[in-house]
PDB file of N, CA and C in Angstrom:
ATOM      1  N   UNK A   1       0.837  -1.178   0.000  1.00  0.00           N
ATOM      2  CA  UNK A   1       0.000   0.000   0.000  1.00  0.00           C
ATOM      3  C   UNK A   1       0.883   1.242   0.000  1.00  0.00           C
ATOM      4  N   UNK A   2       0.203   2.524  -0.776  1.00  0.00           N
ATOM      5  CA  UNK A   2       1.236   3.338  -0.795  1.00  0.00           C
ATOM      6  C   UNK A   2       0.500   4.207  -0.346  1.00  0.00           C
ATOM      7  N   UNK A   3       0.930   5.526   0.224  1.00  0.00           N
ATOM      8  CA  UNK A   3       0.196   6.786   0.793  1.00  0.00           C
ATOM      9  C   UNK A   3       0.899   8.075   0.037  1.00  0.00           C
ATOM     10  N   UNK A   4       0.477   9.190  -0.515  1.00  0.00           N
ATOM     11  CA  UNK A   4       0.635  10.208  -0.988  1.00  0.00           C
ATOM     12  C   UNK A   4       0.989  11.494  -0.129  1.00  0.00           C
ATOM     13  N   UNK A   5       2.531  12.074  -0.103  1.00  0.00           N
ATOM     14  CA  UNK A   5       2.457  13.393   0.475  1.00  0.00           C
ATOM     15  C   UNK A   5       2.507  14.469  -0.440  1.00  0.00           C
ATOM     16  N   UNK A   6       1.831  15.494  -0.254  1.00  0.00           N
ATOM     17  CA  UNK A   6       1.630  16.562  -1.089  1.00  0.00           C
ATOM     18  C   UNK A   6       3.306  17.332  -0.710  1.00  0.00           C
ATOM     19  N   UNK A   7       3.874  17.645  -2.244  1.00  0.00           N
ATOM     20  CA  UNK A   7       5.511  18.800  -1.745  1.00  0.00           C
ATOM     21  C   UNK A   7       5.216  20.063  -2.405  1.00  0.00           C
ATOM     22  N   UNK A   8       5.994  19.999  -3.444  1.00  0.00           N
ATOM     23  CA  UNK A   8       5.981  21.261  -3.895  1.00  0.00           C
ATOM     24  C   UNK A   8       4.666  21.424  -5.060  1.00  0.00           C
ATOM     25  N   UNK A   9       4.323  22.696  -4.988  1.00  0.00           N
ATOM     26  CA  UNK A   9       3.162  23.080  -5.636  1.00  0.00           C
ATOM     27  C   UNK A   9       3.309  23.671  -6.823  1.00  0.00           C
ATOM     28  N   UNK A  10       2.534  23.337  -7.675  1.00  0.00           N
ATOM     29  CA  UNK A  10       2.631  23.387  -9.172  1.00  0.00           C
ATOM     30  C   UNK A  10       1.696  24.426  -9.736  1.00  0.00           C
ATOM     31  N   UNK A  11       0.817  25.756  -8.395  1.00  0.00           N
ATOM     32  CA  UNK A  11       0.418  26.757  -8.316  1.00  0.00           C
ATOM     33  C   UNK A  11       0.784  27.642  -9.496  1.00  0.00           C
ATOM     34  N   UNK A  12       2.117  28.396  -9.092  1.00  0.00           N
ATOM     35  CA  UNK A  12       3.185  29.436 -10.524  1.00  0.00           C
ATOM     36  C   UNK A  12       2.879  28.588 -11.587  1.00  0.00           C
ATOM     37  N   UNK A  13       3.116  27.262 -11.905  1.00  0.00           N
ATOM     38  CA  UNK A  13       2.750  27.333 -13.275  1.00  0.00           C
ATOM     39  C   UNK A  13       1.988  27.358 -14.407  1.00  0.00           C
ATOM     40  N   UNK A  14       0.946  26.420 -13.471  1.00  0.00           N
ATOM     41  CA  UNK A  14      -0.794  26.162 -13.608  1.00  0.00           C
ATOM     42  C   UNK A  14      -1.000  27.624 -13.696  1.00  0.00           C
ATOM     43  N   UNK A  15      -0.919  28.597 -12.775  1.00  0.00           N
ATOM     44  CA  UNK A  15      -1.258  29.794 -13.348  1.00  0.00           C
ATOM     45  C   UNK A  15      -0.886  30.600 -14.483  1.00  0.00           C
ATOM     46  N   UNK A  16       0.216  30.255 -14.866  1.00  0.00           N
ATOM     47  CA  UNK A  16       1.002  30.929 -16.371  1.00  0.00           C
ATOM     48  C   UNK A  16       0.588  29.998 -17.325  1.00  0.00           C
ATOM     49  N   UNK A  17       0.242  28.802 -17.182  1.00  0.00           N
ATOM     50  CA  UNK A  17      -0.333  27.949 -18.366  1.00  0.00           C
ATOM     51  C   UNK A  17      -1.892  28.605 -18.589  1.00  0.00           C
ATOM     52  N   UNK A  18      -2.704  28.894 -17.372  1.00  0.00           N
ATOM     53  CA  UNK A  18      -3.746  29.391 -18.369  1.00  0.00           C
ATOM     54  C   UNK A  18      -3.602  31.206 -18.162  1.00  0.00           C
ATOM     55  N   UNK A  19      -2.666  31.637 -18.181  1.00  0.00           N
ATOM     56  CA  UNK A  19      -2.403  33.505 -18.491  1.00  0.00           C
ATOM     57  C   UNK A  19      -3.376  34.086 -17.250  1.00  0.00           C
ATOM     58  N   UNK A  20      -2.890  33.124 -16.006  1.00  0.00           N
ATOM     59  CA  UNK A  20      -3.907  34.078 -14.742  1.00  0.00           C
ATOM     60  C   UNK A  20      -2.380  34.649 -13.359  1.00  0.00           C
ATOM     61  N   UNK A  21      -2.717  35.114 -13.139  1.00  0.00           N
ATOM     62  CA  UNK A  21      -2.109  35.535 -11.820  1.00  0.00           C
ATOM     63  C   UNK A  21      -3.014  35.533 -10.704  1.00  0.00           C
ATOM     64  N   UNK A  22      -2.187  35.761  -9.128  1.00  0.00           N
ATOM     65  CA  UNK A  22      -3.083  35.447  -8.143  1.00  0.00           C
ATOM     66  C   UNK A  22      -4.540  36.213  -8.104  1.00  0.00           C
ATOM     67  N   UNK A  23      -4.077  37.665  -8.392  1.00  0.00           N
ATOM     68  CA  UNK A  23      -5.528  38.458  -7.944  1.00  0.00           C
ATOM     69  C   UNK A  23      -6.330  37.804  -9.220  1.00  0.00           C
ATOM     70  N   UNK A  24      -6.083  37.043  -9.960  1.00  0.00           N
ATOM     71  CA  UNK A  24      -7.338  36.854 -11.621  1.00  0.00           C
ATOM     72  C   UNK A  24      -7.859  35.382 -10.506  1.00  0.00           C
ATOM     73  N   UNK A  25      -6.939  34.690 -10.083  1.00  0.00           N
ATOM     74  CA  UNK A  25      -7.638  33.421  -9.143  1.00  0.00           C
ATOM     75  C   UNK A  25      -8.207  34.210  -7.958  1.00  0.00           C
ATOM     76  N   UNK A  26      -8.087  34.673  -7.641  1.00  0.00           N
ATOM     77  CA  UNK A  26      -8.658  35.100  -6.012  1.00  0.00           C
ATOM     78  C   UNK A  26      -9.741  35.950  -6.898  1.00  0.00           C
ATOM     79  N   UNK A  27      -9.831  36.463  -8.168  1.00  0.00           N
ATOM     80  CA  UNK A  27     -11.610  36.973  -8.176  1.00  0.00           C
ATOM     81  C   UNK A  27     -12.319  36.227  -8.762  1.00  0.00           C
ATOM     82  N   UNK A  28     -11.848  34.597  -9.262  1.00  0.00           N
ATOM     83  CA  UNK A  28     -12.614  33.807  -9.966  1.00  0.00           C
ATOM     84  C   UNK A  28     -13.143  32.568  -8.900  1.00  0.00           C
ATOM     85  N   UNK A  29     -12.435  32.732  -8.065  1.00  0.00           N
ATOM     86  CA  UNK A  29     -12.699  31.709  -6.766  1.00  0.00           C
ATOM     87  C   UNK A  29     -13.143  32.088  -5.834  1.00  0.00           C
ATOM     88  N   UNK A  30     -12.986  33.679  -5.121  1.00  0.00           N
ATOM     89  CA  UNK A  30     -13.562  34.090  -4.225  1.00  0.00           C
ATOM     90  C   UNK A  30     -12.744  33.751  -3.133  1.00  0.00           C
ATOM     91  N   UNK A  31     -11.413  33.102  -3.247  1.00  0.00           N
ATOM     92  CA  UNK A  31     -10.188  32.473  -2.456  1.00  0.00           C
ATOM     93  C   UNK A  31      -9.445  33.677  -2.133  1.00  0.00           C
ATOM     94  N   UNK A  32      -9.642  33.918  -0.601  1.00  0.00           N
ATOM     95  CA  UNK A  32      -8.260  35.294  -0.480  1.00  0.00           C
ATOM     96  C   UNK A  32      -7.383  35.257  -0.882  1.00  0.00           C
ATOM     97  N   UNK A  33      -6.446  36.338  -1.267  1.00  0.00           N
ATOM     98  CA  UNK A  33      -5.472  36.088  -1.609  1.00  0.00           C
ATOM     99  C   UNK A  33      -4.152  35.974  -0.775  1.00  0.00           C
ATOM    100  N   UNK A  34      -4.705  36.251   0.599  1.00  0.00           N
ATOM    101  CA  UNK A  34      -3.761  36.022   1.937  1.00  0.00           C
ATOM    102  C   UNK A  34      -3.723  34.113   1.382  1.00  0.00           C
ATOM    103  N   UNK A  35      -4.562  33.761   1.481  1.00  0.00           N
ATOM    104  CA  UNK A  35      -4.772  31.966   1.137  1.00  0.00           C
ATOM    105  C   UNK A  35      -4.193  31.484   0.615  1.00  0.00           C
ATOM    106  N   UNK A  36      -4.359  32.584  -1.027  1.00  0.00           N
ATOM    107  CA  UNK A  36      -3.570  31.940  -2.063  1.00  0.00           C
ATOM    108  C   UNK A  36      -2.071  32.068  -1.964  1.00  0.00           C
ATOM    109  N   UNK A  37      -1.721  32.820  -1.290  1.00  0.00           N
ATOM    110  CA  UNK A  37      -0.214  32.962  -0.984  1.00  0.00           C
ATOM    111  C   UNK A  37       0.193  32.391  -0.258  1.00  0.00           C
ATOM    112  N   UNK A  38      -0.453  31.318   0.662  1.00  0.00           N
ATOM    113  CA  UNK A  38      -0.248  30.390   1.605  1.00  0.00           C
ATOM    114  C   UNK A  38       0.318  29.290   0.579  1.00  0.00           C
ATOM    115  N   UNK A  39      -0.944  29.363  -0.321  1.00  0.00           N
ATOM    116  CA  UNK A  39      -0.647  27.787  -0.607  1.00  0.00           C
ATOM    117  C   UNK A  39       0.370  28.030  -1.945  1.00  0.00           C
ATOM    118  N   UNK A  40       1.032  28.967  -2.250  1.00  0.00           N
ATOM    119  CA  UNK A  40       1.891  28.713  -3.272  1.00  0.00           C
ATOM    120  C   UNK A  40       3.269  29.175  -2.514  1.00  0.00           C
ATOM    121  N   UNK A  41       3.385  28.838  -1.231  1.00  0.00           N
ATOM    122  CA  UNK A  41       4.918  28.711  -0.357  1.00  0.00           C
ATOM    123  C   UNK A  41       4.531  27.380   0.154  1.00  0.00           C
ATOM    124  N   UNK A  42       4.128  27.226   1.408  1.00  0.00           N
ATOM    125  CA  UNK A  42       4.508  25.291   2.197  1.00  0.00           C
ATOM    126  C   UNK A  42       2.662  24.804   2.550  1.00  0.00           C
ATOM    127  N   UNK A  43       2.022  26.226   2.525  1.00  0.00           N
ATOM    128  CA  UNK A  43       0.321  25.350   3.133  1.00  0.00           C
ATOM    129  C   UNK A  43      -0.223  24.326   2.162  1.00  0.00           C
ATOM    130  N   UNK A  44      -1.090  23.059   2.479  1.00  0.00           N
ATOM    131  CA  UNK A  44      -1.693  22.325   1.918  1.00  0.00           C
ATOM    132  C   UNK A  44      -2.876  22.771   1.346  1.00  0.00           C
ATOM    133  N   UNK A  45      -3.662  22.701   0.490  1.00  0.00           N
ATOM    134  CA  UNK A  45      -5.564  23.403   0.344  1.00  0.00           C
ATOM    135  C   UNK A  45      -6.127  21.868   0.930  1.00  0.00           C
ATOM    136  N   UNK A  46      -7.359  22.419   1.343  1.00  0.00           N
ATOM    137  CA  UNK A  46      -7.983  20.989   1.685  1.00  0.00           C
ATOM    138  C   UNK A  46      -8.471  20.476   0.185  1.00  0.00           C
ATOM    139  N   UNK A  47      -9.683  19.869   0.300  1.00  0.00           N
ATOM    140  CA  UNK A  47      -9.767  18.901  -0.882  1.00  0.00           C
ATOM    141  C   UNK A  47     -11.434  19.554  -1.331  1.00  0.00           C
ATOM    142  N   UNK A  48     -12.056  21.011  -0.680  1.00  0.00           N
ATOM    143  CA  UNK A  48     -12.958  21.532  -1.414  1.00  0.00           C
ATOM    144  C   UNK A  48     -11.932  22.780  -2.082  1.00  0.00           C
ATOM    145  N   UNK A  49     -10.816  22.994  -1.425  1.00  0.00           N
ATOM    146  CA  UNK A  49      -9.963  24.537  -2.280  1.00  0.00           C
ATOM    147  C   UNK A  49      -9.315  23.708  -3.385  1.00  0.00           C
ATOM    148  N   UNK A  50      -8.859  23.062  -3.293  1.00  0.00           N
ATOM    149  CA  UNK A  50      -8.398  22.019  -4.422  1.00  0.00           C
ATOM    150  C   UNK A  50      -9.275  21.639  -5.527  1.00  0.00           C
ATOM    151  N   UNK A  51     -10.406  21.403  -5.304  1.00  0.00           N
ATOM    152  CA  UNK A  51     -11.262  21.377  -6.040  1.00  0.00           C
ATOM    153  C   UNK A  51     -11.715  22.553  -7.189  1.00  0.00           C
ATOM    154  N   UNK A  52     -12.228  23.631  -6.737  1.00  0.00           N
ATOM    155  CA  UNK A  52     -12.217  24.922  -7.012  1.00  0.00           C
ATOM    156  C   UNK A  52     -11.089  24.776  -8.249  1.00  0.00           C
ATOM    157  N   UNK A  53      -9.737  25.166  -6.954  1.00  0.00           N
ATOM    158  CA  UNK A  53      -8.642  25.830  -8.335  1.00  0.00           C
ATOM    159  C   UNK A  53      -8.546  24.893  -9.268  1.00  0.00           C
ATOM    160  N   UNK A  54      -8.826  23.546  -9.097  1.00  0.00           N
ATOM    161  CA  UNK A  54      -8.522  22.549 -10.119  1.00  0.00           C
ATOM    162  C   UNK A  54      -9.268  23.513 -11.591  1.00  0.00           C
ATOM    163  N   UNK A  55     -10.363  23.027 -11.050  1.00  0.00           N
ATOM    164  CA  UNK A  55     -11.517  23.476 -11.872  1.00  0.00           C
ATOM    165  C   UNK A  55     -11.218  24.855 -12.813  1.00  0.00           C
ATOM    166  N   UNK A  56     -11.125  26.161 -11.776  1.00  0.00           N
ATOM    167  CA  UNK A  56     -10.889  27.177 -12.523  1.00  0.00           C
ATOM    168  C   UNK A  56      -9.600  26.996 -13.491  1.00  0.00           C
ATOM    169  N   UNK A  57      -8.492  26.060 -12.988  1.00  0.00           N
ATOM    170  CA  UNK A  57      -7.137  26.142 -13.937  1.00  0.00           C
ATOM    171  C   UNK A  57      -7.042  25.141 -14.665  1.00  0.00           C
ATOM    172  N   UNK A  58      -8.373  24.188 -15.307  1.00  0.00           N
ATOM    173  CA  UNK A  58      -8.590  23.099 -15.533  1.00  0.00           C
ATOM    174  C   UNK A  58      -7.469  22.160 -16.204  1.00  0.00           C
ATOM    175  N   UNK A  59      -7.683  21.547 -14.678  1.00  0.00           N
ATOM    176  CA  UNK A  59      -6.165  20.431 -14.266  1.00  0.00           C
ATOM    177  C   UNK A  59      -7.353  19.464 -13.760  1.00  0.00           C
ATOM    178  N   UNK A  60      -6.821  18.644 -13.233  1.00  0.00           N
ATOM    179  CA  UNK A  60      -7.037  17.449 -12.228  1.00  0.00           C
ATOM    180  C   UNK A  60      -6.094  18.188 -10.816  1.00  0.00           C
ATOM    181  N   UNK A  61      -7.203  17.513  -9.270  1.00  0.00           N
ATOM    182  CA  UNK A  61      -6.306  18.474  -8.246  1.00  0.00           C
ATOM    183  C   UNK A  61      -5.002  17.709  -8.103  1.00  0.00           C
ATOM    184  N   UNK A  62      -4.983  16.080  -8.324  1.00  0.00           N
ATOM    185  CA  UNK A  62      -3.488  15.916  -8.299  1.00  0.00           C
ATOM    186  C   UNK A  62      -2.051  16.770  -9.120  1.00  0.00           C
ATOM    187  N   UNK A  63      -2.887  17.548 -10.034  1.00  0.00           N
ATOM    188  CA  UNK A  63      -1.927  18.337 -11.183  1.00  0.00           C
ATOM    189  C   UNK A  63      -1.199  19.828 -10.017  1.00  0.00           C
ATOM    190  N   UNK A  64      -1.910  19.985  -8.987  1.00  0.00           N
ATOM    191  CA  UNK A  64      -1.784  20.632  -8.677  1.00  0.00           C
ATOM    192  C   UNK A  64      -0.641  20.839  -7.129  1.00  0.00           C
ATOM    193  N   UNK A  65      -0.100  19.862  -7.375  1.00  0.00           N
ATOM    194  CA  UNK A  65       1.153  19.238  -6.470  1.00  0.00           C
ATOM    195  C   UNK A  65       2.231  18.392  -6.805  1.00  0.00           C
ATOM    196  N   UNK A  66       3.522  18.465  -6.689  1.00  0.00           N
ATOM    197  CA  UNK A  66       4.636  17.104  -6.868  1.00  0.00           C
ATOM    198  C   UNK A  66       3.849  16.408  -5.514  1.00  0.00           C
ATOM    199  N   UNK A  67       4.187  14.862  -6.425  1.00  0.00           N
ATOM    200  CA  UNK A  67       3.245  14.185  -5.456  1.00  0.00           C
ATOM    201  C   UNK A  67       5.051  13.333  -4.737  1.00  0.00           C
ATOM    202  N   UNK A  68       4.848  12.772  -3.608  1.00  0.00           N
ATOM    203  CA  UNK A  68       6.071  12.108  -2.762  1.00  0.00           C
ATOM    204  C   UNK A  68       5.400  10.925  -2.473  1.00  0.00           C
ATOM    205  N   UNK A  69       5.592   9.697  -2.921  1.00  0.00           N
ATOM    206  CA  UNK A  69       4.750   8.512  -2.624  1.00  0.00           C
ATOM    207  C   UNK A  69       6.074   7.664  -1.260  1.00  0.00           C
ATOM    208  N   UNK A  70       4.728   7.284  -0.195  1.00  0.00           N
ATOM    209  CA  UNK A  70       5.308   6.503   0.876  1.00  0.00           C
ATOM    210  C   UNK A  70       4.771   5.254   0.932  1.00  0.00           C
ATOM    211  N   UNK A  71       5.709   4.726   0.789  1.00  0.00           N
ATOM    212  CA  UNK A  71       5.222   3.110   0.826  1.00  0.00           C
ATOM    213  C   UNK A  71       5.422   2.408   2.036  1.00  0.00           C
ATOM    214  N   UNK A  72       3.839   2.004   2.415  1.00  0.00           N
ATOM    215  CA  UNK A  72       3.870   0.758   3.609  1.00  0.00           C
ATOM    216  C   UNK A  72       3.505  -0.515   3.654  1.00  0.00           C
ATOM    217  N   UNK A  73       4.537  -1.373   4.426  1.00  0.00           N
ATOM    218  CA  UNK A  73       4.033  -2.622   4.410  1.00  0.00           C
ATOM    219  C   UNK A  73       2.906  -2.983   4.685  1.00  0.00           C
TER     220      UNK A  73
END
């Protein structure tokens, strides 16, 4: 069985792939932008903010993290 840690965030690019910057996400999501600046340094989004930006930057929310796989016996 393997378990997934979320690392580095793939935020900066997802946003330059579709020509948005933070304040164009924070008025299409309604996501502060205190938030959004969280989560494009070390914070996690839960799995309804994840949802959202997926959506608005249309990715999948795994697109939206290097994923770190841990494997347990």
């Amino acid at each position: 069985m393997s378990n997934y840690k979320a690392k580095k965030t793939n935020l900066k690019a997802l946003l330059s792939k579709n020509s948005m910057n933070l304040q164009g996400l924070e008025n299409s999501t309604h996501i502060p932008l205190e938030q959004l600046n969280g989560y494009m340094s070390k914070k996690v989004m839960n799995l309804s903010t994840a949802m959202t930006i997926s959506k608005e930057l249309n990715c999948k929310i795994e697109d939206l993290y290097e994923w770190e796989i841990e494997k347990k016996a």
